[in-house]
Protein backbone atom coordinates (compact mmCIF):
# COMPACT_ATOMS: atom_id res chain seq x y z
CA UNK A 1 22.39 40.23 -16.19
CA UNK A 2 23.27 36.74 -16.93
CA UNK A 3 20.70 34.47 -18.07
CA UNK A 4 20.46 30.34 -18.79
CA UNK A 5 18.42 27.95 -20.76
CA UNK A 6 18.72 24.53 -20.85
CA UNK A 7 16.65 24.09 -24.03
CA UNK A 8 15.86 20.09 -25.18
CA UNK A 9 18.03 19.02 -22.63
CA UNK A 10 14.71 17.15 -20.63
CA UNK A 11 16.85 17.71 -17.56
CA UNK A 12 15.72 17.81 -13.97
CA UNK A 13 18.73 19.31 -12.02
CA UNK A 14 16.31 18.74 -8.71
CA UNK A 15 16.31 15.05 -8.79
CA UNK A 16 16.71 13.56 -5.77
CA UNK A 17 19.40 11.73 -7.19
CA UNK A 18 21.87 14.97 -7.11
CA UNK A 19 21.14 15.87 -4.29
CA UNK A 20 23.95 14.42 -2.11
CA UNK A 21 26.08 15.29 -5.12
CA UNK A 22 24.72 19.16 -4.51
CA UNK A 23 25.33 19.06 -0.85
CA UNK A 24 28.84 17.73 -1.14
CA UNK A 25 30.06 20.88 -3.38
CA UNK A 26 28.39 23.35 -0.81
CA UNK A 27 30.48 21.74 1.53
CA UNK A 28 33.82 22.37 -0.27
CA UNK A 29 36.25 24.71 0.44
CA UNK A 30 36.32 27.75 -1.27
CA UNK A 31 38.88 27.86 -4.53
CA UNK A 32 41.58 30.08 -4.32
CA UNK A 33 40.26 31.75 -7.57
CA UNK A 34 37.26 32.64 -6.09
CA UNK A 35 39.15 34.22 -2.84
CA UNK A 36 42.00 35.65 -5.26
CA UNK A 37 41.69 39.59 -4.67
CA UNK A 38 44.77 41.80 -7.18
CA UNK A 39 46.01 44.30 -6.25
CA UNK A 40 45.72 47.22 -9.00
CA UNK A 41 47.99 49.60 -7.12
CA UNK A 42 51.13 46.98 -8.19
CA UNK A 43 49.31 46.72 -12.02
CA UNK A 44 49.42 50.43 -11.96
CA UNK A 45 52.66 51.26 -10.49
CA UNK A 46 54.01 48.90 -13.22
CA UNK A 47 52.12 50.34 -16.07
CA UNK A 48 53.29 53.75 -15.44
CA UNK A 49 57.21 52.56 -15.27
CA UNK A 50 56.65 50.80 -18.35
CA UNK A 51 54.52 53.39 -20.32
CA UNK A 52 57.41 53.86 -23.09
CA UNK A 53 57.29 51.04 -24.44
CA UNK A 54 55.21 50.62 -27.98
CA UNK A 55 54.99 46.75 -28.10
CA UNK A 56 54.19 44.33 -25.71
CA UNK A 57 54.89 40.53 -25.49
CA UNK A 58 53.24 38.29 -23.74
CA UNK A 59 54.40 34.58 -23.74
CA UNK A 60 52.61 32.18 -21.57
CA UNK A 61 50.80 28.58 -21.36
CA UNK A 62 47.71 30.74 -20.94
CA UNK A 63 48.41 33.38 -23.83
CA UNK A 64 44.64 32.69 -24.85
CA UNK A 65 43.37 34.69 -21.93
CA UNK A 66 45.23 37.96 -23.40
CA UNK A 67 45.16 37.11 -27.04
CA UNK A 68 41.16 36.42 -27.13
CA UNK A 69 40.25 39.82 -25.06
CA UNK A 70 42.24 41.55 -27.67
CA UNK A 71 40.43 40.08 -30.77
CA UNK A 72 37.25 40.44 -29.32
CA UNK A 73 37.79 44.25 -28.47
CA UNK A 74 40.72 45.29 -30.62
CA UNK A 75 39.94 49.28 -30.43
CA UNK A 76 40.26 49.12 -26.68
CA UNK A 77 43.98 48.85 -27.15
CA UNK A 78 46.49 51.84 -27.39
CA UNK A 79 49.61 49.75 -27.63
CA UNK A 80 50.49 46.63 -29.77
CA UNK A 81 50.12 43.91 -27.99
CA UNK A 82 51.12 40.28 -29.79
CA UNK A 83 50.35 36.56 -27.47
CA UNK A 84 52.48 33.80 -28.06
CA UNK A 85 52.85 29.85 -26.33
CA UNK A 86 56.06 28.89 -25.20
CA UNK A 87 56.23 26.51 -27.90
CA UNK A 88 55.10 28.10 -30.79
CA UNK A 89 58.38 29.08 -32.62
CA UNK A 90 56.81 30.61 -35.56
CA UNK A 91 55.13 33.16 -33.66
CA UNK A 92 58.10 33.83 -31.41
CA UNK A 93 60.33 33.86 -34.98
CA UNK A 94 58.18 37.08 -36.04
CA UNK A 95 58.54 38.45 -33.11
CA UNK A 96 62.09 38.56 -33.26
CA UNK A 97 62.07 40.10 -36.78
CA UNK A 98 59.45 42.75 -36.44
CA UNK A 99 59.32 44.30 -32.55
CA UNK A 100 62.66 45.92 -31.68
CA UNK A 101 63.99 44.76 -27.98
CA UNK A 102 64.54 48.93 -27.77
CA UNK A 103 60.63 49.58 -28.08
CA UNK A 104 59.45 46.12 -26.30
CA UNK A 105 58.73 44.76 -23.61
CA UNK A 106 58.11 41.04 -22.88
CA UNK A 107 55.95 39.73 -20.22
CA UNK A 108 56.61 36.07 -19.98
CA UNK A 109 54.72 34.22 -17.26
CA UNK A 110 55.22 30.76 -16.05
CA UNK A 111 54.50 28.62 -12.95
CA UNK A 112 57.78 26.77 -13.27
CA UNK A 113 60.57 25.67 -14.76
CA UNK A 114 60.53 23.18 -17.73
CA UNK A 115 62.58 22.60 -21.29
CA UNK A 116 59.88 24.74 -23.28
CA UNK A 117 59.20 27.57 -21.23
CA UNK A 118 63.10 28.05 -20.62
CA UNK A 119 63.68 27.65 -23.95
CA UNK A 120 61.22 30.14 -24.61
CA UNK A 121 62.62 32.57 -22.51
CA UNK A 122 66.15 32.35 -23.49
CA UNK A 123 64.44 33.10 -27.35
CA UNK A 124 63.49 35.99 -26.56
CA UNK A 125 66.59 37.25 -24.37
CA UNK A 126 67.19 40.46 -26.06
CA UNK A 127 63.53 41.89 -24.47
CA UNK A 128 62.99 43.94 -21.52
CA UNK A 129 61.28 41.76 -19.36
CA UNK A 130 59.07 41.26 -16.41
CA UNK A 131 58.67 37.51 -15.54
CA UNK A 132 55.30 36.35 -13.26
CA UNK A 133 56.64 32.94 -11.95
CA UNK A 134 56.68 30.74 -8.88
CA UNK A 135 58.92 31.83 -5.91
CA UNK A 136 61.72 29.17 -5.45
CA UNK A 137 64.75 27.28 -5.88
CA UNK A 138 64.29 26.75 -9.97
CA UNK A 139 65.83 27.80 -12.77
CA UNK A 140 63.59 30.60 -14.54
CA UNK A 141 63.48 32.49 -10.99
CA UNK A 142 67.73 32.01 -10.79
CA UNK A 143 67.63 32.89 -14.43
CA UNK A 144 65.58 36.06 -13.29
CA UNK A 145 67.97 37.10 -10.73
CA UNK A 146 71.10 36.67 -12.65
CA UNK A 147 69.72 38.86 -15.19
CA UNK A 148 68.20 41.33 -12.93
CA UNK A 149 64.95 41.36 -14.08
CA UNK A 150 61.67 42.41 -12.73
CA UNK A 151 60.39 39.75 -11.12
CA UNK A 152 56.79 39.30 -9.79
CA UNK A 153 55.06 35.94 -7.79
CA UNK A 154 52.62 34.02 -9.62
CA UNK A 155 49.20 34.64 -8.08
CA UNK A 156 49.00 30.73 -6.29
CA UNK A 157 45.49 29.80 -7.57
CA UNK A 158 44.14 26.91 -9.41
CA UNK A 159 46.31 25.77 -12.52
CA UNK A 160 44.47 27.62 -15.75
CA UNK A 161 42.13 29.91 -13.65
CA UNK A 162 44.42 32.79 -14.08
CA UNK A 163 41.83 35.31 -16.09
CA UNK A 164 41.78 38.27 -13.71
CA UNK A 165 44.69 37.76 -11.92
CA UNK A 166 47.82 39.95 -11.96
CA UNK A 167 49.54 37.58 -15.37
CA UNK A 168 46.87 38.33 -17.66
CA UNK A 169 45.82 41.27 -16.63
CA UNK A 170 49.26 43.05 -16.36
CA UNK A 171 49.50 42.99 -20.33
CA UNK A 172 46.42 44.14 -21.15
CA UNK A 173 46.86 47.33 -18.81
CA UNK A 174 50.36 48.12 -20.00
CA UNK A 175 48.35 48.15 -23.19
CA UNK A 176 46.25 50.25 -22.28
CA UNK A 177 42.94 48.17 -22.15
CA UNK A 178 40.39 48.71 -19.39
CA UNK A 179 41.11 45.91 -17.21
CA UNK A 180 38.89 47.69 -14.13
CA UNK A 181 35.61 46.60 -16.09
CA UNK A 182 36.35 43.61 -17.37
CA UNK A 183 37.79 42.17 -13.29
CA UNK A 184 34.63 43.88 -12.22
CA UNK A 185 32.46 41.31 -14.44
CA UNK A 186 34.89 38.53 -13.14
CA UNK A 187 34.64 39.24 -9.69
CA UNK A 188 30.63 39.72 -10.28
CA UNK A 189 30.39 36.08 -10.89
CA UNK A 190 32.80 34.47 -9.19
CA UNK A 191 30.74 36.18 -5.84
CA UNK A 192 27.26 34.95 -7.21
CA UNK A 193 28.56 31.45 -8.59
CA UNK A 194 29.86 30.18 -5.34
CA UNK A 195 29.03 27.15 -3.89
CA UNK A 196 27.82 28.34 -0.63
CA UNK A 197 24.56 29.60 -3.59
CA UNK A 198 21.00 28.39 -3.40
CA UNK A 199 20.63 26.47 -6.58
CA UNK A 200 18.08 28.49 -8.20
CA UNK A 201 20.38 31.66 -8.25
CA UNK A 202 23.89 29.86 -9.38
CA UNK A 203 23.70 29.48 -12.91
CA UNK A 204 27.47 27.73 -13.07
CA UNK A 205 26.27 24.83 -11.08
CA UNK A 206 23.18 24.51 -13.00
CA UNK A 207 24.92 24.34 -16.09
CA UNK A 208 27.14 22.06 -14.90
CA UNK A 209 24.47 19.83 -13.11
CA UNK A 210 22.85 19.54 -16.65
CA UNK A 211 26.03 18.72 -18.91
CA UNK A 212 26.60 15.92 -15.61
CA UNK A 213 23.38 14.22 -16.25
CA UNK A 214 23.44 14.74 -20.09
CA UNK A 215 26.61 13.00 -20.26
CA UNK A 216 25.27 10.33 -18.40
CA UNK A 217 23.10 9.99 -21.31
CA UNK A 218 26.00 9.59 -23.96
CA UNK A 219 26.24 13.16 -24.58
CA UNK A 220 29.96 13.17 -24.81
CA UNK A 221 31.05 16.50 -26.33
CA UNK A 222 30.03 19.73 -25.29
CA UNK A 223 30.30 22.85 -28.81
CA UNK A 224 30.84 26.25 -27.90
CA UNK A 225 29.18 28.93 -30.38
CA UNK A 226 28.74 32.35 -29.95
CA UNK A 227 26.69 35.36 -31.53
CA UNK A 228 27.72 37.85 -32.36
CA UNK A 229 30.70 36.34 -33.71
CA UNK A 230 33.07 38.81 -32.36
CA UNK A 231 32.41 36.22 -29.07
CA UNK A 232 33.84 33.63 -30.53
CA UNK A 233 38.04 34.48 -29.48
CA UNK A 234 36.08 33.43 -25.92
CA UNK A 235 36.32 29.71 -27.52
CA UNK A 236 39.84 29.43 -26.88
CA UNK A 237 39.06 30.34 -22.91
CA UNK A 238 36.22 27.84 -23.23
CA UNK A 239 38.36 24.66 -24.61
CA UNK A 240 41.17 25.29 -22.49
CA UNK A 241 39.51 25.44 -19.26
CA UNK A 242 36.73 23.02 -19.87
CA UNK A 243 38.75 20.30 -21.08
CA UNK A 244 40.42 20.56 -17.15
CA UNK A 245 36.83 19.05 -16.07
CA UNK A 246 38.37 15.61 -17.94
CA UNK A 247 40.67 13.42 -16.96
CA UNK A 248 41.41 9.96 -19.42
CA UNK A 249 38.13 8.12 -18.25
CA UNK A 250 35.45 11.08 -17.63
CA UNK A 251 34.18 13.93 -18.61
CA UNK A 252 33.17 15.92 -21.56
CA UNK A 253 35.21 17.18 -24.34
CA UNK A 254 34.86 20.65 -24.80
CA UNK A 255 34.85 22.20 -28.78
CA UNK A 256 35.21 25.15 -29.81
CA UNK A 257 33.56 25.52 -33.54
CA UNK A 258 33.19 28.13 -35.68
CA UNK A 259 30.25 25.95 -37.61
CA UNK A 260 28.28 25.45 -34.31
CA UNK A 261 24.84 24.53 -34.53
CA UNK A 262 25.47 24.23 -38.21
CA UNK A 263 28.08 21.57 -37.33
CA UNK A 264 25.64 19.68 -35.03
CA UNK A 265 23.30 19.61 -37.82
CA UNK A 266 26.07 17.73 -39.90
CA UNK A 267 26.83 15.55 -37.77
CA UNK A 268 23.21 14.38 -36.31
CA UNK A 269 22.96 13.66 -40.34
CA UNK A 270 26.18 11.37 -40.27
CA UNK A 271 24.84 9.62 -37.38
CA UNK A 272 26.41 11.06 -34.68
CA UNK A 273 24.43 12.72 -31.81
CA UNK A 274 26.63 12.61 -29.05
CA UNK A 275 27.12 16.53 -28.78
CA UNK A 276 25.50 19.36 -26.15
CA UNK A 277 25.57 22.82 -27.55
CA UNK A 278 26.78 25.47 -25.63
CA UNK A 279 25.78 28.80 -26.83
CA UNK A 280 26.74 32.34 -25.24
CA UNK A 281 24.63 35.20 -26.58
CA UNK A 282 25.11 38.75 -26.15
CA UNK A 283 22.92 41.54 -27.64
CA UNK A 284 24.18 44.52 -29.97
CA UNK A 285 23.15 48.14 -30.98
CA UNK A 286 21.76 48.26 -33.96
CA UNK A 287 21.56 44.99 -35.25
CA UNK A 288 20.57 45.08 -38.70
CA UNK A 289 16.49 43.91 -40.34
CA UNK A 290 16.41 42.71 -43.62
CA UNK A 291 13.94 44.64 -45.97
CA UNK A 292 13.70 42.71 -48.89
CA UNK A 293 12.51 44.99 -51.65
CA UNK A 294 9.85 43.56 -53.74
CA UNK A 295 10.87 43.09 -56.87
CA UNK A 296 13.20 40.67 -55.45
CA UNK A 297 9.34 38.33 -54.75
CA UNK A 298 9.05 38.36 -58.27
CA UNK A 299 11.85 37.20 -59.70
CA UNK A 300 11.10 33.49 -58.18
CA UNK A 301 8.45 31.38 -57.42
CA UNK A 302 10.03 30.06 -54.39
CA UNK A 303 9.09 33.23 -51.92
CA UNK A 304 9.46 31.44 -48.75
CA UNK A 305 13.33 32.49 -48.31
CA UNK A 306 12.39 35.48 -48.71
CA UNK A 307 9.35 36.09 -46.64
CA UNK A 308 10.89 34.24 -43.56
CA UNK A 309 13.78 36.96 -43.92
CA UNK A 310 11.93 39.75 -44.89
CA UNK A 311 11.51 42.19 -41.79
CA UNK A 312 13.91 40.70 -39.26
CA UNK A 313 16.80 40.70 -37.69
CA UNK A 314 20.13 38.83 -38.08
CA UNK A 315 19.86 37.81 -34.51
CA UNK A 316 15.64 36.78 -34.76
CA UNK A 317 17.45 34.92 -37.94
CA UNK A 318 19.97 33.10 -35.91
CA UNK A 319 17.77 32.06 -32.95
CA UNK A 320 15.43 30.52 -35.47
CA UNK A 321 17.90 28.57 -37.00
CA UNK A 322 18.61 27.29 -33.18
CA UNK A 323 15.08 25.72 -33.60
CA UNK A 324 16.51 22.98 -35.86
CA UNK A 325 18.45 21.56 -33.66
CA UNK A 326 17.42 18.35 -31.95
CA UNK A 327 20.58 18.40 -29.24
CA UNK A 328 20.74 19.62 -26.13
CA UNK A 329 21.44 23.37 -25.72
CA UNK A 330 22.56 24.86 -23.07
CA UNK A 331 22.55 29.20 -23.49
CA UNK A 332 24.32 31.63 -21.93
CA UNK A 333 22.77 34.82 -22.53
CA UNK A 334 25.03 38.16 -21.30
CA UNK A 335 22.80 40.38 -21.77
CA UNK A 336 24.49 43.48 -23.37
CA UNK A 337 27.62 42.45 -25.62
CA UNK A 338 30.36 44.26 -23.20
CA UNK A 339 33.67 44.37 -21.50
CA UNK A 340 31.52 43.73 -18.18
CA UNK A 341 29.81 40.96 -19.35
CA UNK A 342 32.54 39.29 -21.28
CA UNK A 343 34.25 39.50 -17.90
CA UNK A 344 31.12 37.55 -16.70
CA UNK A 345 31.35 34.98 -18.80
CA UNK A 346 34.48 34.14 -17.76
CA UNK A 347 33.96 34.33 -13.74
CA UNK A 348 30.73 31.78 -15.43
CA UNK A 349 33.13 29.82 -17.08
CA UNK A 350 35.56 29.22 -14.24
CA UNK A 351 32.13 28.24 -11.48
CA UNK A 352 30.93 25.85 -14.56
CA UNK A 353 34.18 23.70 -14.87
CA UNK A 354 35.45 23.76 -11.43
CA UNK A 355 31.22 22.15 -10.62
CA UNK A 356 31.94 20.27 -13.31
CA UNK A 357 35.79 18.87 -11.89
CA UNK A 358 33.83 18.46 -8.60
CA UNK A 359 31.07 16.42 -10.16
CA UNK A 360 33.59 14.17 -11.67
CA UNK A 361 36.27 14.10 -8.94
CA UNK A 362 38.61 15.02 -11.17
C-alpha cells in the first residue's frame, strides 16, 4: 500500500486558492496512458518465437525504463539483456564486439524517424530485429519493410509514458523477467491516481499539489533518493519523466542524487535552499540492528556514536538522519520493497508529472 508524507513542507493542498486549479484537472480528459490496456497474448506469442536467442538488445530514447528494472532486480532475469540510447556509440561499440548477431536479438524502438535513431539502427544492422515504431510514410518503417523485419506499432500514448506498454515490456519478457507483476503495480495506480479521484485518496495529485505551491515559494529543484539503495536505478525513470513537467520558464527540475539528503545538507550550508526532497521508501526482510559490543564503549570517551547506533536498524538509522533536514520532503513509502510496488511507483510517477504538466500548462 502506497503511502505519502509531506514532511516540513507547511503545505495546505486544501486552500481555497487550488481549488479551481483542482476542479480543472478533474475535468480533463483521460491520458491515453492511463486508458492504454497491452495485450500479453502478442508479448507472449513473441517471446516464445524468440526464445533462442541468449542476448537481447534493446536500443531506445527510453532505454532507462528497461535498463533500471534490470539493475534493481538483476536475478529476475534468465537472459542477458544490455540497454543502450540511440546516441550512445560506446555502448552500441561493445555491443558489436561482444553479442554475436547469431545469438541476438535487437529490439530497437522509436516513434519516428530522425538522423540518430537511423543511424542507430543501421549500427546495429547485422541483429535480428523487431522494431516498435510509428505506422507511416517514414524512413525507419520503409527501412523495416525492405529488410523484412518484424515490425510492431508503437503503443500511441503520451511521449515518455511508455513503462508498461508493449516497448518496454517486450524486452524484459523475452528476458525472461516477470512483467505480469510489475504491469499489475502499474495498472494499480494508474486506476487509483486518476483525476476523476477525491483528493484525499490520490496521492499523485497531492504530491504534485505540494511541489506546485512549494515552488511558488522558490523551491526550484525537486532530489530524488531512495532506501534501500537498490531503488535508486528508479532515478533515471524519475529525471526523465519529471523534467517533462518543465518547459524553459516553469517548473521544477527534477535530480536524481545518489548523496540525497546528504546533498541537501551541503548545500543548505553553501547557502542554497532552493531544493524539495523526494524520497521513495520501501521496506526489506531482515534489515540488519547494530549490536555494538561493549568493549567498543570503552575504548572512547565520546559514546554518543555509539549509543545512538547501538540496537537499531540501518533503516531507524536512515530515517533519523531525515530529521536533519530543514527542506521540504515529500515521501513515498511502497510499502514492501517489490516487483509490485516498484511497478507502483511508476503508475505514481506518471499521475505526479502529468498533475504536475497540468498545473503548469505545460
Amino acid at each position: 500500500m502506497l503511502k505519502l508524507n509531506l514532511e516540513n513542507s507547511a503545505v495546505n493542498i486544501y486552500h481555497d486558492s487550488l481549488k479551481e486549479k483542482i476542479e480543472d484537472i478533474r475535468k480533463k480528459p483521460l491520458p491515453n496512458f492511463a486508458k492504454y490496456a497491452q495485450n500479453l497474448k502478442v508479448i507472449d506469442d513473441l517471446t516464445k518465437e524468440t526464445k533462442n536467442y541468449r542476448n537481447i538488445i534493446f536500443c531506445s530514447e527510453f532505454h532507462y525504463d528497461v535498463s533500471s528494472v534490470k539493475e534493481i532486480f538483476p536475478h529476475l532475469f534468465k537472459k542477458n539483456i544490455v540497454s543502450c540510447s540511440f546516441g550512445d556509440a560506446y555502448r552500441i561499440n561493445l555491443i558489436k564486439k561482444n553479442l554475436d548477431p547469431e545469438n541476438s536479438l535487437l529490439i530497437f524502438a522509436s516513434q519516428y524517424s530522425d538522423v540518430e535513431n537511423v543511424a542507430a539502427l543501421l549500427a546495429l544492422k547485422e541483429y535480428p530485429c523487431i522494431l516498435i515504431t510509428a505506422p507511416g510514410e517514414h524512413f525507419l518503417y520503409e527501412i523495416a519493410r525492405k529488410k523484412e523485419l518484424t515490425v510492431m506499432d508503437m503503443p500511441q500514448i503520451e511521449d515518455g509514458f511508455y513503462a508498461g506498454t508493449l516497448p518496454t515490456l517486450l524486452p524484459l519478457k523475452i528476458a525472461g523477467f516477470p512483467i505480469e507483476e510489475l504491469l499489475e503495480g502499474i495498472k494499480e495506480s494508474h486506476e487509483r491516481f486518476s483525476n476523476n479521484s477525491a483528493l484525499e485518496q490520490n496521492l499523485a495529485l497531492q504530491a504534485a499539489l505540494a511541489a506546485f505551491v512549494l515552488e511558488s515559494r522558490g523551491y526550484t529543484e525537486i532530489i530524488s533518493q531512495f532506501y534501500p539503495s537498490c531503488l535508486s536505478p528508479l532515478g533515471n525513470i524519475y529525471e526523465a519523466l519529471g523534467n517533462k513537467a518543465c518547459d524553459a520558464t516553469k517548473g521544477q527540475t527534477f535530480v536524481s542524487s545518489a548523496f540525497g539528503a546528504g546533498g541537501l545538507l551541503y548545500r543548505h550550508k553553501h547557502g542554497r535552499k532552493n531544493s524539495v526532497l523526494f524520497l521513495t521508501l520501501a521496506s526489506i526482510e531482515d534489515d540488519i540492528k547494530i549490536d555494538v559490543p561493549k568493549e567498543f564503549f570503552a575504548l572512547t570517551s565520546d559514546t554518543n556514536i555509539l549509543s545512538r547506533i547501538h540496537g537499531k536498524s540501518m533503516q531507524e538509522l536512515f530515517y533519523e538522519s531525515l530529521a536533519k533536514l530543514n527542506s521540504p520532503v515529500l515521501t513515498l513509502n511502497l510499502g514492501k520493497f517489490s516487483v509490485y510496488t516498484v511497478g507502483q511507483a511508476i503508475g505514481f510517477l506518471h499521475w505526479f508529472v502529468k498533475y504536475a504538466m497540468w498545473l503548469r500548462n505545460v
